[in-house]
N, C-alpha and C. Protein backbone atom coordinates (compact mmCIF):
# COMPACT_ATOMS: atom_id res chain seq x y z
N UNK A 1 82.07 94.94 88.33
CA UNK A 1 83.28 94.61 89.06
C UNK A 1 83.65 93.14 88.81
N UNK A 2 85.05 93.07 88.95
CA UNK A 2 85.42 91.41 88.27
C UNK A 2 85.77 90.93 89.87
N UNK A 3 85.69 89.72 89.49
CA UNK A 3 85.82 88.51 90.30
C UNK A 3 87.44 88.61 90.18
N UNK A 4 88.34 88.82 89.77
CA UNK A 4 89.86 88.35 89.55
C UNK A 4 90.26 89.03 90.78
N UNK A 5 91.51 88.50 91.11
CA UNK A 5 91.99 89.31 92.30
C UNK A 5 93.21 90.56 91.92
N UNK A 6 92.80 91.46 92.69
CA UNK A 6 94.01 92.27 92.36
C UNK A 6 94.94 92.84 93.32
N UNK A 7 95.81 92.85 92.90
CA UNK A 7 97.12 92.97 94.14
C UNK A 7 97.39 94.91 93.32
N UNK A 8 97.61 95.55 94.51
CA UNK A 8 98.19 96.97 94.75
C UNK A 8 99.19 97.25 95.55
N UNK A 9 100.12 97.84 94.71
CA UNK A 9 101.18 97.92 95.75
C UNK A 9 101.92 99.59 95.09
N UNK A 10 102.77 100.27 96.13
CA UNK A 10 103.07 101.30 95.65
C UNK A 10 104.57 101.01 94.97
N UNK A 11 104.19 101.85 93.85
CA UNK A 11 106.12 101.79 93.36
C UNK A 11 106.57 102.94 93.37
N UNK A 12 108.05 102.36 94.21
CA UNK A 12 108.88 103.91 94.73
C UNK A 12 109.59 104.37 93.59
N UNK A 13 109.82 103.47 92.82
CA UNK A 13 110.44 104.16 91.42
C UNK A 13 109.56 104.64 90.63
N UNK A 14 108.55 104.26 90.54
CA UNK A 14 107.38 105.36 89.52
C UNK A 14 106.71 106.20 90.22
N UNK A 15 106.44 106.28 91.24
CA UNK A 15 105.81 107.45 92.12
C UNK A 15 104.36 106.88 91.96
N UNK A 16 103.70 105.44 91.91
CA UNK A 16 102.09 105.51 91.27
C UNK A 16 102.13 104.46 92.11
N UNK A 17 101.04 104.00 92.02
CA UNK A 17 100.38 102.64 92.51
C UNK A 17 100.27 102.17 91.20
N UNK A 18 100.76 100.38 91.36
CA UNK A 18 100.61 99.63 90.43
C UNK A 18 99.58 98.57 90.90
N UNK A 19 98.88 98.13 89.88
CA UNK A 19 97.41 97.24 90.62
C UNK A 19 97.35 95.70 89.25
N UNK A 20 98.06 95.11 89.91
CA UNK A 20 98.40 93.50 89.03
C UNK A 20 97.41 92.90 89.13
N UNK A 21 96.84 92.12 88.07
CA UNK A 21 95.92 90.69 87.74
C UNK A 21 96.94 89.59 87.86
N UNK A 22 97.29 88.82 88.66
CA UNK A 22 98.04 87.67 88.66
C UNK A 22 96.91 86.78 87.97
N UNK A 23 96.02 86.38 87.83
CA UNK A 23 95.27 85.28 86.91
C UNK A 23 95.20 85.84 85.33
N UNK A 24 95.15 87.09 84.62
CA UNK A 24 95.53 87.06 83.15
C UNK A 24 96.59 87.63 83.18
N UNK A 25 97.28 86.81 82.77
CA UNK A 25 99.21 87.84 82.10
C UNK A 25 98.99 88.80 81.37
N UNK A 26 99.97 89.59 82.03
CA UNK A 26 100.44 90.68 81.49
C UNK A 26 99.82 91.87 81.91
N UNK A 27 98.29 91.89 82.50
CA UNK A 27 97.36 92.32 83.07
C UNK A 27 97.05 93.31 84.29
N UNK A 28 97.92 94.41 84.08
CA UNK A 28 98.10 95.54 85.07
C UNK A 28 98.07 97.22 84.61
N UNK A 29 97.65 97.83 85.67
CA UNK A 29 97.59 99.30 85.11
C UNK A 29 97.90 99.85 86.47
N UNK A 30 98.05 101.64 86.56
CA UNK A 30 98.55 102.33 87.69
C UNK A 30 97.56 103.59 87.66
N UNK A 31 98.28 103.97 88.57
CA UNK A 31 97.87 105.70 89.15
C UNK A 31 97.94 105.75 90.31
N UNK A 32 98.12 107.42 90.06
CA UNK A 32 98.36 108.25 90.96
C UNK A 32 98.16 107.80 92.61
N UNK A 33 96.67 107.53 92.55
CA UNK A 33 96.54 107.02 93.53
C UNK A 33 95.73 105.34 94.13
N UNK A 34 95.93 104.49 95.06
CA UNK A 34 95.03 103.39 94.92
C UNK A 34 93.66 103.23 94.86
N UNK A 35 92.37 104.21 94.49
CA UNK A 35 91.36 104.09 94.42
C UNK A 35 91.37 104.19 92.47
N UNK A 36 92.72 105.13 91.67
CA UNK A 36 92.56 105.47 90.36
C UNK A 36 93.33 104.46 89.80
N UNK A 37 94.33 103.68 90.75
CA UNK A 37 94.88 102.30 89.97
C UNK A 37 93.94 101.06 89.92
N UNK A 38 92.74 101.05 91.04
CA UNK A 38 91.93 99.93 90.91
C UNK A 38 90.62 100.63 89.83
N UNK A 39 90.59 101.60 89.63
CA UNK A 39 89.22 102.19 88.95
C UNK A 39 90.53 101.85 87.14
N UNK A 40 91.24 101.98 87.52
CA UNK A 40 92.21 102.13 85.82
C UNK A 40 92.22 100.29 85.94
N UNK A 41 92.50 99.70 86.66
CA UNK A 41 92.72 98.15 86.16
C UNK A 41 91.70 97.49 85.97
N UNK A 42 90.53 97.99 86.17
CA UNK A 42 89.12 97.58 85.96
C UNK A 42 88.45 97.57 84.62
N UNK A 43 89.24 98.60 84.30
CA UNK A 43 89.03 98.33 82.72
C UNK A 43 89.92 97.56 81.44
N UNK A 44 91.21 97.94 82.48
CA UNK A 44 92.20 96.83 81.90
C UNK A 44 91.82 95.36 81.44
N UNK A 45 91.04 95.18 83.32
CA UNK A 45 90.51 93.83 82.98
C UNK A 45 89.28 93.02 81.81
N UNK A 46 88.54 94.17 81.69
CA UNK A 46 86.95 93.91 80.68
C UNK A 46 88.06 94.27 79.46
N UNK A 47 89.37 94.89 79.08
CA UNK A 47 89.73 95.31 77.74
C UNK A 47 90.45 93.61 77.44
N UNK A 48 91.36 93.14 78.90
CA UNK A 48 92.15 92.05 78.70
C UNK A 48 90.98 90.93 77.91
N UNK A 49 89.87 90.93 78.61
CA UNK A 49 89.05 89.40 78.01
C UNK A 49 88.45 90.16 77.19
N UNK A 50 88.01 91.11 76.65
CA UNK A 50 87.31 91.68 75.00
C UNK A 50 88.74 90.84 74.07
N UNK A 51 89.63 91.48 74.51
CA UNK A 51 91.13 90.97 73.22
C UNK A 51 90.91 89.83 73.28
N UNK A 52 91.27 88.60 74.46
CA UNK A 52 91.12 87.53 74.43
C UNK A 52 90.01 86.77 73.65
N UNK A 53 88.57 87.18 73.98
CA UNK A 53 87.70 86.46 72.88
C UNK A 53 87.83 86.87 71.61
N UNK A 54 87.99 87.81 70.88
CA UNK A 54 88.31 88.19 69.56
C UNK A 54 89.32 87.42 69.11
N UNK A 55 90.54 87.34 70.20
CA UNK A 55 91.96 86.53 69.26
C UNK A 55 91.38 84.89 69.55
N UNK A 56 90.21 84.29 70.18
CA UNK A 56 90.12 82.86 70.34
C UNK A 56 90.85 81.95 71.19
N UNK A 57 91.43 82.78 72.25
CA UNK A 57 92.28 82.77 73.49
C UNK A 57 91.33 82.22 74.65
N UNK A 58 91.79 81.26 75.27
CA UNK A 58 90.67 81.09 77.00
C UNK A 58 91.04 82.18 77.97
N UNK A 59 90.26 82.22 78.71
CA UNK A 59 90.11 83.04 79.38
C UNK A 59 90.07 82.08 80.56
N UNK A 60 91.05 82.42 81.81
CA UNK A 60 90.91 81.98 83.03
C UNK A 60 89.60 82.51 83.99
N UNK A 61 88.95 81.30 84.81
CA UNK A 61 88.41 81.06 85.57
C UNK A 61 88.86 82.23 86.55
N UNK A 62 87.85 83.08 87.11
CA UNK A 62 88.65 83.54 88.39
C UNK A 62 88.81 82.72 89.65
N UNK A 63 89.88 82.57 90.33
CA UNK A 63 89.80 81.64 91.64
C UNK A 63 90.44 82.10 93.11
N UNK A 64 90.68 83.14 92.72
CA UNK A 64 90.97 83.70 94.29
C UNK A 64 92.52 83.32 94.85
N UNK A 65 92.88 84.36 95.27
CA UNK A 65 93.63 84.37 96.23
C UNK A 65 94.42 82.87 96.98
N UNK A 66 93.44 81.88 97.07
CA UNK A 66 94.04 80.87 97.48
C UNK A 66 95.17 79.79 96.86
N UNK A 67 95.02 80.17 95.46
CA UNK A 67 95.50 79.75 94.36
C UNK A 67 97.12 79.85 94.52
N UNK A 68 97.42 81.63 94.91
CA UNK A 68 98.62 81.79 94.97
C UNK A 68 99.18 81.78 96.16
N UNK A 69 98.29 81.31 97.44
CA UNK A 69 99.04 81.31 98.46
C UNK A 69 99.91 80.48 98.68
């Protein structure tokens, strides 16, 4: 399980739960339901930093929630 924070929220126009990484861009996945959008962005996240070290990209620190308050 990652340290990054993830925000879930339902979208009424897609019918899914969408589950955002605000600390790596671009960094979100969905489903059906919120236990299969956080089990689907979980891998998003280990796929987001595999790409990142291969392309020689940093990788953000995770820092919580307080960051964006």
């Amino acid at each position: 399980m990652s340290k990054y924070e993830i925000i879930i929220y339902w979208s009424e126009e897609d019918q899914v739960f969408i589950a955002e990484v605000p600390e790596l861009p671009g960094c979100a996945a969905d489903g059906a339901t919120y236990k299969v959008a956080l089990t689907n962005v979980e891998v998003i996240i280990q796929e987001w930093i595999e790409t990142a070290k291969e392309l020689g990209r940093p990788i953000p620190e995770p820092k919580g929630r307080l960051v964006f308050a």
